[in-house]
C-alpha atoms as a PDB file:
ATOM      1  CA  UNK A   1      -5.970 124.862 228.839  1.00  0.00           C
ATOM      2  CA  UNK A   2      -6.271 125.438 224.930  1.00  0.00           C
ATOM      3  CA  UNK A   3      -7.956 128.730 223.657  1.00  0.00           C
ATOM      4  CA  UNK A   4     -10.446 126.422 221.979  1.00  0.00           C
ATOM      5  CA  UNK A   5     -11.405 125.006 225.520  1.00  0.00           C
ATOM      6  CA  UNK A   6     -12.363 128.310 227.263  1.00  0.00           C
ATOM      7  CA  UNK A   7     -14.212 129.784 224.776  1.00  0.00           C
ATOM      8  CA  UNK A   8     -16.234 126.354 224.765  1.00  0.00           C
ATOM      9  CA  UNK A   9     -16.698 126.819 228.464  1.00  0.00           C
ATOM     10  CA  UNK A  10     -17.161 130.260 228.233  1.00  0.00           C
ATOM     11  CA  UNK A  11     -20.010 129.544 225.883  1.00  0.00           C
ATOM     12  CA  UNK A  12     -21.505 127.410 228.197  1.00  0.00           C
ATOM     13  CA  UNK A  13     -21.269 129.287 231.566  1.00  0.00           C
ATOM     14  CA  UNK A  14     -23.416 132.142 229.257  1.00  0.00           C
ATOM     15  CA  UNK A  15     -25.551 129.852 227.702  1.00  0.00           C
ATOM     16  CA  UNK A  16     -24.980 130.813 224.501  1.00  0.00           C
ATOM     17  CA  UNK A  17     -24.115 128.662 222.060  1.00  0.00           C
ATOM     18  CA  UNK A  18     -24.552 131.361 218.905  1.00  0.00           C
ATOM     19  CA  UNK A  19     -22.317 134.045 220.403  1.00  0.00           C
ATOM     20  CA  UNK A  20     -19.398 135.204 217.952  1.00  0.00           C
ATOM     21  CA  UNK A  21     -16.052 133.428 218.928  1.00  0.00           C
ATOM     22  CA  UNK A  22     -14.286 136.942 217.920  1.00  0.00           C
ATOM     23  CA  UNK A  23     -16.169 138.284 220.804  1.00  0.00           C
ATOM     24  CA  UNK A  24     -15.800 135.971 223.450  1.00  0.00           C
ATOM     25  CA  UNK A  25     -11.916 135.610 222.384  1.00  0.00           C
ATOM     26  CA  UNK A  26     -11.885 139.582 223.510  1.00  0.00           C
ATOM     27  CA  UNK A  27     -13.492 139.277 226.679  1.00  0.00           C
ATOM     28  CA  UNK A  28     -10.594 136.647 227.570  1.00  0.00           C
ATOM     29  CA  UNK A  29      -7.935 138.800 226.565  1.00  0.00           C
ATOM     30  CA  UNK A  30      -9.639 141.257 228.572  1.00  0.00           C
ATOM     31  CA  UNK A  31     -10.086 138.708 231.616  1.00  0.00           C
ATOM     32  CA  UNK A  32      -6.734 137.961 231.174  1.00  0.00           C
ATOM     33  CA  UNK A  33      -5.072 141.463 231.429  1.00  0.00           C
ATOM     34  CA  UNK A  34      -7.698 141.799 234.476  1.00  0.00           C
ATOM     35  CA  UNK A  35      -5.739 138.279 236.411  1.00  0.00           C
ATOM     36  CA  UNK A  36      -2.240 139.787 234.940  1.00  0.00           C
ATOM     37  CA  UNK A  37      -2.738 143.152 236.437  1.00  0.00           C
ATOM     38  CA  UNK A  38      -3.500 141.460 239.499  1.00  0.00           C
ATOM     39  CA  UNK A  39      -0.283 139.127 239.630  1.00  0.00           C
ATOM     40  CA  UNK A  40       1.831 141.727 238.288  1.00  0.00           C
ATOM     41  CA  UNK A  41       0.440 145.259 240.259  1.00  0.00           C
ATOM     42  CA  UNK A  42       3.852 147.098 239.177  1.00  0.00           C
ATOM     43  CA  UNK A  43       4.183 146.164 235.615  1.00  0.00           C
ATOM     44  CA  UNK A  44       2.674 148.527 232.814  1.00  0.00           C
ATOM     45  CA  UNK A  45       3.810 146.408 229.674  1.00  0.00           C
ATOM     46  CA  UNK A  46       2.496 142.596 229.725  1.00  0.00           C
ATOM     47  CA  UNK A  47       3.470 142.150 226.437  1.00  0.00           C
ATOM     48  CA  UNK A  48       4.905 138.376 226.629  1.00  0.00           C
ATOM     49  CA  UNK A  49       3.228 137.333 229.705  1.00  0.00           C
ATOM     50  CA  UNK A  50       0.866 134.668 229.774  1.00  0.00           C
ATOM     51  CA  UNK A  51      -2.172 134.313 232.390  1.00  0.00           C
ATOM     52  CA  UNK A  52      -0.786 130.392 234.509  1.00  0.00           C
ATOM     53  CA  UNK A  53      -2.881 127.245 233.743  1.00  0.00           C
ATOM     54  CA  UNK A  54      -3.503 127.189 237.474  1.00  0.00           C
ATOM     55  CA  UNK A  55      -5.758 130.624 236.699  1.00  0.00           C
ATOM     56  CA  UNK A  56      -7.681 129.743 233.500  1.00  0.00           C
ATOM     57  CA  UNK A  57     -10.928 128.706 234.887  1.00  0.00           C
ATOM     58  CA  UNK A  58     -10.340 132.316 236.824  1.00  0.00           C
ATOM     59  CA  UNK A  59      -9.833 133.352 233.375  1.00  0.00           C
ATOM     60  CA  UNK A  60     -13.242 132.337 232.342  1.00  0.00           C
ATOM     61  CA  UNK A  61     -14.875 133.269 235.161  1.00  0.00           C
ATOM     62  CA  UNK A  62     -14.269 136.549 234.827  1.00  0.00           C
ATOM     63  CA  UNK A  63     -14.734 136.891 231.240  1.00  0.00           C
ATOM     64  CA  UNK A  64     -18.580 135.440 231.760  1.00  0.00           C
ATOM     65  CA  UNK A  65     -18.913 137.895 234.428  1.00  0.00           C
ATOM     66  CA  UNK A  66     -17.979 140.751 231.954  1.00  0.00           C
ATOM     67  CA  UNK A  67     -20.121 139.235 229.067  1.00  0.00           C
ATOM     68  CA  UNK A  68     -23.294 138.762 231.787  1.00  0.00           C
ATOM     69  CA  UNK A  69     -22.729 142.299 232.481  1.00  0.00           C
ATOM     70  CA  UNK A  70     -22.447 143.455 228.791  1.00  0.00           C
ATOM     71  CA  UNK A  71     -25.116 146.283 228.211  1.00  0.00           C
ATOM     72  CA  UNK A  72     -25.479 147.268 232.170  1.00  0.00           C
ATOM     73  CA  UNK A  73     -21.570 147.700 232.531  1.00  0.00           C
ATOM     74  CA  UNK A  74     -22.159 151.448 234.593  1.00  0.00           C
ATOM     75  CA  UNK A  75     -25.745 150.645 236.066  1.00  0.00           C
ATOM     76  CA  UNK A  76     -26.161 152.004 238.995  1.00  0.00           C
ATOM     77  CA  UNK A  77     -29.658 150.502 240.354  1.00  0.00           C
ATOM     78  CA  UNK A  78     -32.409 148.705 237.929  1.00  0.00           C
ATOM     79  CA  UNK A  79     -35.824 147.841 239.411  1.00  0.00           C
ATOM     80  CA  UNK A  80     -38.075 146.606 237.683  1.00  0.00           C
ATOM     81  CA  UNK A  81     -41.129 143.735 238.235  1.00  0.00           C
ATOM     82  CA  UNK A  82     -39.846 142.989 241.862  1.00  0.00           C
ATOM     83  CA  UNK A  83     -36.302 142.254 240.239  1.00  0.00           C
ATOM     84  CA  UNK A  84     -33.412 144.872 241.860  1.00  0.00           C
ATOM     85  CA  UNK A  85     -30.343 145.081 240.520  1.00  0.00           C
ATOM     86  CA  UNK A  86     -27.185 147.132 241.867  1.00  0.00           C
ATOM     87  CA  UNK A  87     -23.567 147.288 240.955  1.00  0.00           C
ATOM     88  CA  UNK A  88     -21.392 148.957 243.306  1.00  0.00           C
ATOM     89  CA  UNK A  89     -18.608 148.555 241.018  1.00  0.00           C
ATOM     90  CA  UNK A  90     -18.380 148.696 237.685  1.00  0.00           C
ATOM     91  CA  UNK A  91     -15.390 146.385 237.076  1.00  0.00           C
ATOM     92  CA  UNK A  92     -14.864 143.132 238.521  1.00  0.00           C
ATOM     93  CA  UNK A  93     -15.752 142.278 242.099  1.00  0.00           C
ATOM     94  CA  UNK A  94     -12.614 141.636 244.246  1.00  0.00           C
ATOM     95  CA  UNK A  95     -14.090 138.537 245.001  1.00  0.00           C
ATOM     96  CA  UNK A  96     -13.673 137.034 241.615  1.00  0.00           C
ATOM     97  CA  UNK A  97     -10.272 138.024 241.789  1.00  0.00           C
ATOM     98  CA  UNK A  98      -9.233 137.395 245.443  1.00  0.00           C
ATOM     99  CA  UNK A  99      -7.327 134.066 244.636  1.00  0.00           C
ATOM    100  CA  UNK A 100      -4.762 135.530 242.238  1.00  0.00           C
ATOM    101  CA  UNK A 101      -1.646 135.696 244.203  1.00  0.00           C
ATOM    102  CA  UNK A 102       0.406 138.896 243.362  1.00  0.00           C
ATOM    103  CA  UNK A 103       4.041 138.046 242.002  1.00  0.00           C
ATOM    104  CA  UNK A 104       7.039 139.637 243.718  1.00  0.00           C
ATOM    105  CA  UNK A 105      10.903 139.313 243.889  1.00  0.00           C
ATOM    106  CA  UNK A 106      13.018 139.656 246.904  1.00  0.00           C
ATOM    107  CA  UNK A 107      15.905 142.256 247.040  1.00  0.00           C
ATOM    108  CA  UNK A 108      19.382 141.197 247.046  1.00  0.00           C
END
């Protein structure tokens, strides 16, 4: 999937169609160090990888979750007008990242 094509998505799962490409094209490189630290837990340097196809929609995903987030990234508990609101975790939830299968070699 193009560059081009998740930011348009991107733009759509936010609903904002005005939104500065600059800044959505950091919250995928962001999203995509997220997936690459998953596949990769023992690497530190991810210089030349490259988050699969088969995870760009993941990709997104997670980048809208960030951006949706974006101004209550530490909140704690929000109540206001009936509406509560309570992040456990500040980063991502496993469960947007729970079907990024880690990458590992076999000794020889």
């Amino acid at each position: 999937m193009t560059e081009k094509r998740k930011i348009d998505m991107l733009r759509a799962m936010i609903d904002d169609r005005d939104e500065d490409e600059g800044v959505l094209s950091v919250y995928l490189d962001m999203a995509a160090e997220k997936i690459l630290n998953r596949m990769y837990p023992f690497e530190t340097d991810y210089t030349g990888l490259v988050v699969p196809d088969k995870y760009a929609i993941t990709q997104v995903k997670v980048a809208a979750f960030a951006l949706l987030k974006r101004g209550a990234e530490s909140q704690i508990q929000h109540i206001e007008n009936g509406i509560h609101r309570n992040y456990g975790s500040a980063d991502i939830p496993d469960a947007v990242l729970q079907d990024i299968v880690p990458y590992c070699k076999a000794i020889r």
